[in-house]
N, C-alpha and C. Protein backbone atom coordinates (compact mmCIF):
# COMPACT_ATOMS: atom_id res chain seq x y z
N UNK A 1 -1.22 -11.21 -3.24
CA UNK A 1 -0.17 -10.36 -3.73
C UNK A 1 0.76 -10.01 -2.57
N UNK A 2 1.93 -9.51 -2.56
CA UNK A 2 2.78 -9.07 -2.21
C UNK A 2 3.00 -7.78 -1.32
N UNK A 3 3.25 -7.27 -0.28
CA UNK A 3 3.41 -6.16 0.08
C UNK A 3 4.52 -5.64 0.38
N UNK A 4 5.39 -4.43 0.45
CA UNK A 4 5.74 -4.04 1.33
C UNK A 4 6.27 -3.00 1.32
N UNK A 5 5.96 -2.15 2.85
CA UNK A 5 5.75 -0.61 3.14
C UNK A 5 7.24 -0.05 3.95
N UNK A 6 7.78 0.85 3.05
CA UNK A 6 9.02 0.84 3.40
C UNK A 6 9.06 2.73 3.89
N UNK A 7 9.85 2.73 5.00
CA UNK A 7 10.18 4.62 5.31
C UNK A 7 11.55 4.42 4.40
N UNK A 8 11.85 5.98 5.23
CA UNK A 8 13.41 5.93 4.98
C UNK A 8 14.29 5.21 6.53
N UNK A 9 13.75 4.84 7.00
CA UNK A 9 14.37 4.73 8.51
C UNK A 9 14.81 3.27 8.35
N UNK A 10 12.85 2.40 7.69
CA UNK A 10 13.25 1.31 8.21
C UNK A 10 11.84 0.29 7.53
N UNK A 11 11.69 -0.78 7.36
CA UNK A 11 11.07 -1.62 7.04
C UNK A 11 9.26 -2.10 8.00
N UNK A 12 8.84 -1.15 7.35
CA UNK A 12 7.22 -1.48 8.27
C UNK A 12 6.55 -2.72 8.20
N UNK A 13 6.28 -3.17 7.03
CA UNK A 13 5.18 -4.12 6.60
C UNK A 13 5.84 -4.73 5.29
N UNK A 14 6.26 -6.16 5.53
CA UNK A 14 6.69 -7.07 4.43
C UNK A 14 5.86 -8.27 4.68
N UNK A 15 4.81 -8.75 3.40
CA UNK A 15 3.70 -9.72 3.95
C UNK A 15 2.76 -10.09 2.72
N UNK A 16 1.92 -10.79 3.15
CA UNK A 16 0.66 -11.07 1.95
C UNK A 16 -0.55 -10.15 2.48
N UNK A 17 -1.21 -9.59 1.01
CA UNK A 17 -2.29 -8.65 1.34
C UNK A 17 -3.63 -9.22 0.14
N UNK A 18 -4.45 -9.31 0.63
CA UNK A 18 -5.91 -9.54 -0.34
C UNK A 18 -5.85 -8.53 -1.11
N UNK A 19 -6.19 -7.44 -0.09
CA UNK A 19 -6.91 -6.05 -0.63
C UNK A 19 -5.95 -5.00 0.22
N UNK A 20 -5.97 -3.70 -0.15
CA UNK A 20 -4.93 -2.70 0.20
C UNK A 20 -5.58 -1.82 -0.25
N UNK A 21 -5.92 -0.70 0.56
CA UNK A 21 -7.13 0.84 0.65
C UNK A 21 -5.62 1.73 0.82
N UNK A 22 -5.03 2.86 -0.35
CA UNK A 22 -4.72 3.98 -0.14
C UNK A 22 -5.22 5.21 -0.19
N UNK A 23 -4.32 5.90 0.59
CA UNK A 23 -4.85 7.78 0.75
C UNK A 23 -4.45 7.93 -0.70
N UNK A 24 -4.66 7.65 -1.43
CA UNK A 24 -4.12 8.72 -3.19
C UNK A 24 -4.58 10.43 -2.66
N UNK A 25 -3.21 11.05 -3.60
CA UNK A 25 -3.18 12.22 -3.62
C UNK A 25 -4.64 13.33 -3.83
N UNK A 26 -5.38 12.32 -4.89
CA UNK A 26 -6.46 12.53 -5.61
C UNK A 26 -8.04 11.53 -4.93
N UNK A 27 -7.84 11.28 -4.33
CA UNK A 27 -8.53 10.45 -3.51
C UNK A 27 -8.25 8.84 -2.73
N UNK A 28 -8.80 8.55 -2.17
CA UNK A 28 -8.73 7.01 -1.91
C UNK A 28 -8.60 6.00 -2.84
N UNK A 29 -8.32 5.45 -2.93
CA UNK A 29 -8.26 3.89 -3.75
C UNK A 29 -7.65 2.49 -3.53
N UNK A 30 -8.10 1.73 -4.06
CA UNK A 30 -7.92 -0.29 -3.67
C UNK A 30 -7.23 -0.70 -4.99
N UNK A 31 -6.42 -1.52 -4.49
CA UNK A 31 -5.63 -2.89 -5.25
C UNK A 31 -6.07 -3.72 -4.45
N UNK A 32 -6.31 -4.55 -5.60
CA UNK A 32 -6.82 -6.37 -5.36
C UNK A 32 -5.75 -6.67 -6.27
N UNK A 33 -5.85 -8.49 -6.17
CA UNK A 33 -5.15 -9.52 -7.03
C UNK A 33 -4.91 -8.50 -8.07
N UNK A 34 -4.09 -9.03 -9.07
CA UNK A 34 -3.90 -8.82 -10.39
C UNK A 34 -4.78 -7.16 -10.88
N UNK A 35 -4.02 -6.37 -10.60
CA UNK A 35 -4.80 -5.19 -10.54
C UNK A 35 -3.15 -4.51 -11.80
N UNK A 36 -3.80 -3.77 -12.26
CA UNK A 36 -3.09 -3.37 -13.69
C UNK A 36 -1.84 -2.32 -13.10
N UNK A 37 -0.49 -2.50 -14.04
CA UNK A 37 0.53 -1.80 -13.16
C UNK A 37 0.23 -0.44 -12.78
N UNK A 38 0.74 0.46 -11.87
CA UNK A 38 0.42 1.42 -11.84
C UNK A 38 1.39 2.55 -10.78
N UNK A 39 1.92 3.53 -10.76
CA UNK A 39 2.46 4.34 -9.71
C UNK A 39 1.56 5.61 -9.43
N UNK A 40 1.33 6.01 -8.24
CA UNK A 40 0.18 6.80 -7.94
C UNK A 40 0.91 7.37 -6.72
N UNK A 41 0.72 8.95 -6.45
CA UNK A 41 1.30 9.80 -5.17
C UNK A 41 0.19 9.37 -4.11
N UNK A 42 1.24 9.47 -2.93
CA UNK A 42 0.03 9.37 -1.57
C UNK A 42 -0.01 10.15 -0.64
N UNK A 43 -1.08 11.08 0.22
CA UNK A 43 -0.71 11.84 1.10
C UNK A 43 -1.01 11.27 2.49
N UNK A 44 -1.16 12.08 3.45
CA UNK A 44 -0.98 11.87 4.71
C UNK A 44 -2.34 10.83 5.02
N UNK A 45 -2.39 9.70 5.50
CA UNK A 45 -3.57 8.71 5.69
C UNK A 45 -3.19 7.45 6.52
N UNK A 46 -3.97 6.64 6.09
CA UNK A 46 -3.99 5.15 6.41
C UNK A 46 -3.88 4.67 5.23
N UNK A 47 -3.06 3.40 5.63
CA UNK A 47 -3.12 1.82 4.53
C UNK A 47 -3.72 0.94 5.50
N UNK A 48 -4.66 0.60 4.70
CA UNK A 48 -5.31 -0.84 5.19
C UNK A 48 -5.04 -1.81 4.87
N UNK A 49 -4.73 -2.51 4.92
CA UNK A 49 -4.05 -4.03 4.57
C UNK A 49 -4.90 -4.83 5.12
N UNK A 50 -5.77 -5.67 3.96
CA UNK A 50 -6.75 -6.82 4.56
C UNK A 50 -6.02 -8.15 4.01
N UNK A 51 -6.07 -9.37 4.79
CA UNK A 51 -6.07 -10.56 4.73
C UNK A 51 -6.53 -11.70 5.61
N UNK A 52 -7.02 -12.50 5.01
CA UNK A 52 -7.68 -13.51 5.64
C UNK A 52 -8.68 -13.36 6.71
N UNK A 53 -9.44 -12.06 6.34
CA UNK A 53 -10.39 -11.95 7.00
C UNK A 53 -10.07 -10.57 8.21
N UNK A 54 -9.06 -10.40 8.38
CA UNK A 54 -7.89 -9.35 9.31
C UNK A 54 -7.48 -8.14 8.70
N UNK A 55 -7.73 -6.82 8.99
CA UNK A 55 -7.27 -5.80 8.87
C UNK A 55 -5.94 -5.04 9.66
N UNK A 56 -5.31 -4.39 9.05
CA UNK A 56 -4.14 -4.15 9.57
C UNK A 56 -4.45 -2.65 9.18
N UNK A 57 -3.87 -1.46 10.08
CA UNK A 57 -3.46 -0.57 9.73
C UNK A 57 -2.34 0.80 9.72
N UNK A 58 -1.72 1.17 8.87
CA UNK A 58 -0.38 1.58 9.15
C UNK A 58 -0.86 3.27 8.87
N UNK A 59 -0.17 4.11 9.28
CA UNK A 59 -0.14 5.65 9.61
C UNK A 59 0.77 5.71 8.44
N UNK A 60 0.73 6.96 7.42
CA UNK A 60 2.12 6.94 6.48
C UNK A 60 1.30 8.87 6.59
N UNK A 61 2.92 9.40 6.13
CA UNK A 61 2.91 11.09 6.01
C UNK A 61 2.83 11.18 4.73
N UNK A 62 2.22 10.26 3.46
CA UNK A 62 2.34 10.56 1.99
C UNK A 62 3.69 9.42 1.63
N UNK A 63 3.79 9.72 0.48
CA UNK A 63 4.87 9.01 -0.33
C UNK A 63 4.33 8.79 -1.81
N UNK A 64 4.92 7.21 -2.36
CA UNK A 64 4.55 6.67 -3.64
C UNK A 64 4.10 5.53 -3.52
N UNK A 65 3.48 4.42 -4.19
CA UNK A 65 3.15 3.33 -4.00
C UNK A 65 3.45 2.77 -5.75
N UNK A 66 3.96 1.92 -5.91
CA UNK A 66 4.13 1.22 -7.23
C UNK A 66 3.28 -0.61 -7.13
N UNK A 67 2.49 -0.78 -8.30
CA UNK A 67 1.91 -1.73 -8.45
C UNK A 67 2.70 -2.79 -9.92
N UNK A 68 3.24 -3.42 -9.56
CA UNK A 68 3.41 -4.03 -10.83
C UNK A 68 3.86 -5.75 -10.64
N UNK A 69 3.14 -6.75 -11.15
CA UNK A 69 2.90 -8.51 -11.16
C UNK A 69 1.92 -8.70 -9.49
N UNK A 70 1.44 -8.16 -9.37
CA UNK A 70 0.63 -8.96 -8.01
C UNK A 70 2.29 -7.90 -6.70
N UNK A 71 2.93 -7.31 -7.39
CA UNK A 71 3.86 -7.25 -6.17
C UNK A 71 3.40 -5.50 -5.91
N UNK A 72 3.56 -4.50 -4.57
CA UNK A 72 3.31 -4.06 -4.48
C UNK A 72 4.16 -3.22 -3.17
N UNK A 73 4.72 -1.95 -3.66
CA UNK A 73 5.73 -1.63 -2.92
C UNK A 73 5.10 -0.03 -2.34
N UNK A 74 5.44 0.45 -1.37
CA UNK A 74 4.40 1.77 -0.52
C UNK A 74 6.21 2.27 -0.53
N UNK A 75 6.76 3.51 -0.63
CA UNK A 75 7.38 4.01 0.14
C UNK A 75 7.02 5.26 0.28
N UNK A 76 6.88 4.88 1.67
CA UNK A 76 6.70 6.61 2.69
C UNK A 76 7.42 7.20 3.01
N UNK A 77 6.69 8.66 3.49
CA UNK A 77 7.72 9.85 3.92
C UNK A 77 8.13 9.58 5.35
């Protein structure tokens, strides 16, 4: 699937992701492949971004994250 983690400033992370771990407002949670559409609040945490065996991780102050076709968009505060 698709990523990418956008501020207001500027463009963080545009890329391919397996798996993706957010801070939800309400707890943690994962998108994989084909994971059902969805928009969910995020607070202050980590995104993990796994692929090909490689973890990545980005700092965000909260925001939104929208899930919809395998594509998958983060914008942070």
């Amino acid at each position: 699937m698709t990523l990418e983690i956008l501020s207001p400033e500027k463009l963080i992370f545009k890329g391919v992701a397996e798996s993706i771990q957010l801070p939800g407002k309400d707890g943690s949670f994962g998108i994989l492949e084909n994971h059902a559409p969805i928009i969910a609040t995020l607070k202050k945490g980590v995104v993990k971004v796994s692929n090909e065996g490689q973890e990545t991780e980005f700092e965000i102050k909260g925001g939104v994250v929208e899930v919809v076709k395998n594509k998958v968009i983060v914008l942070s505060d």
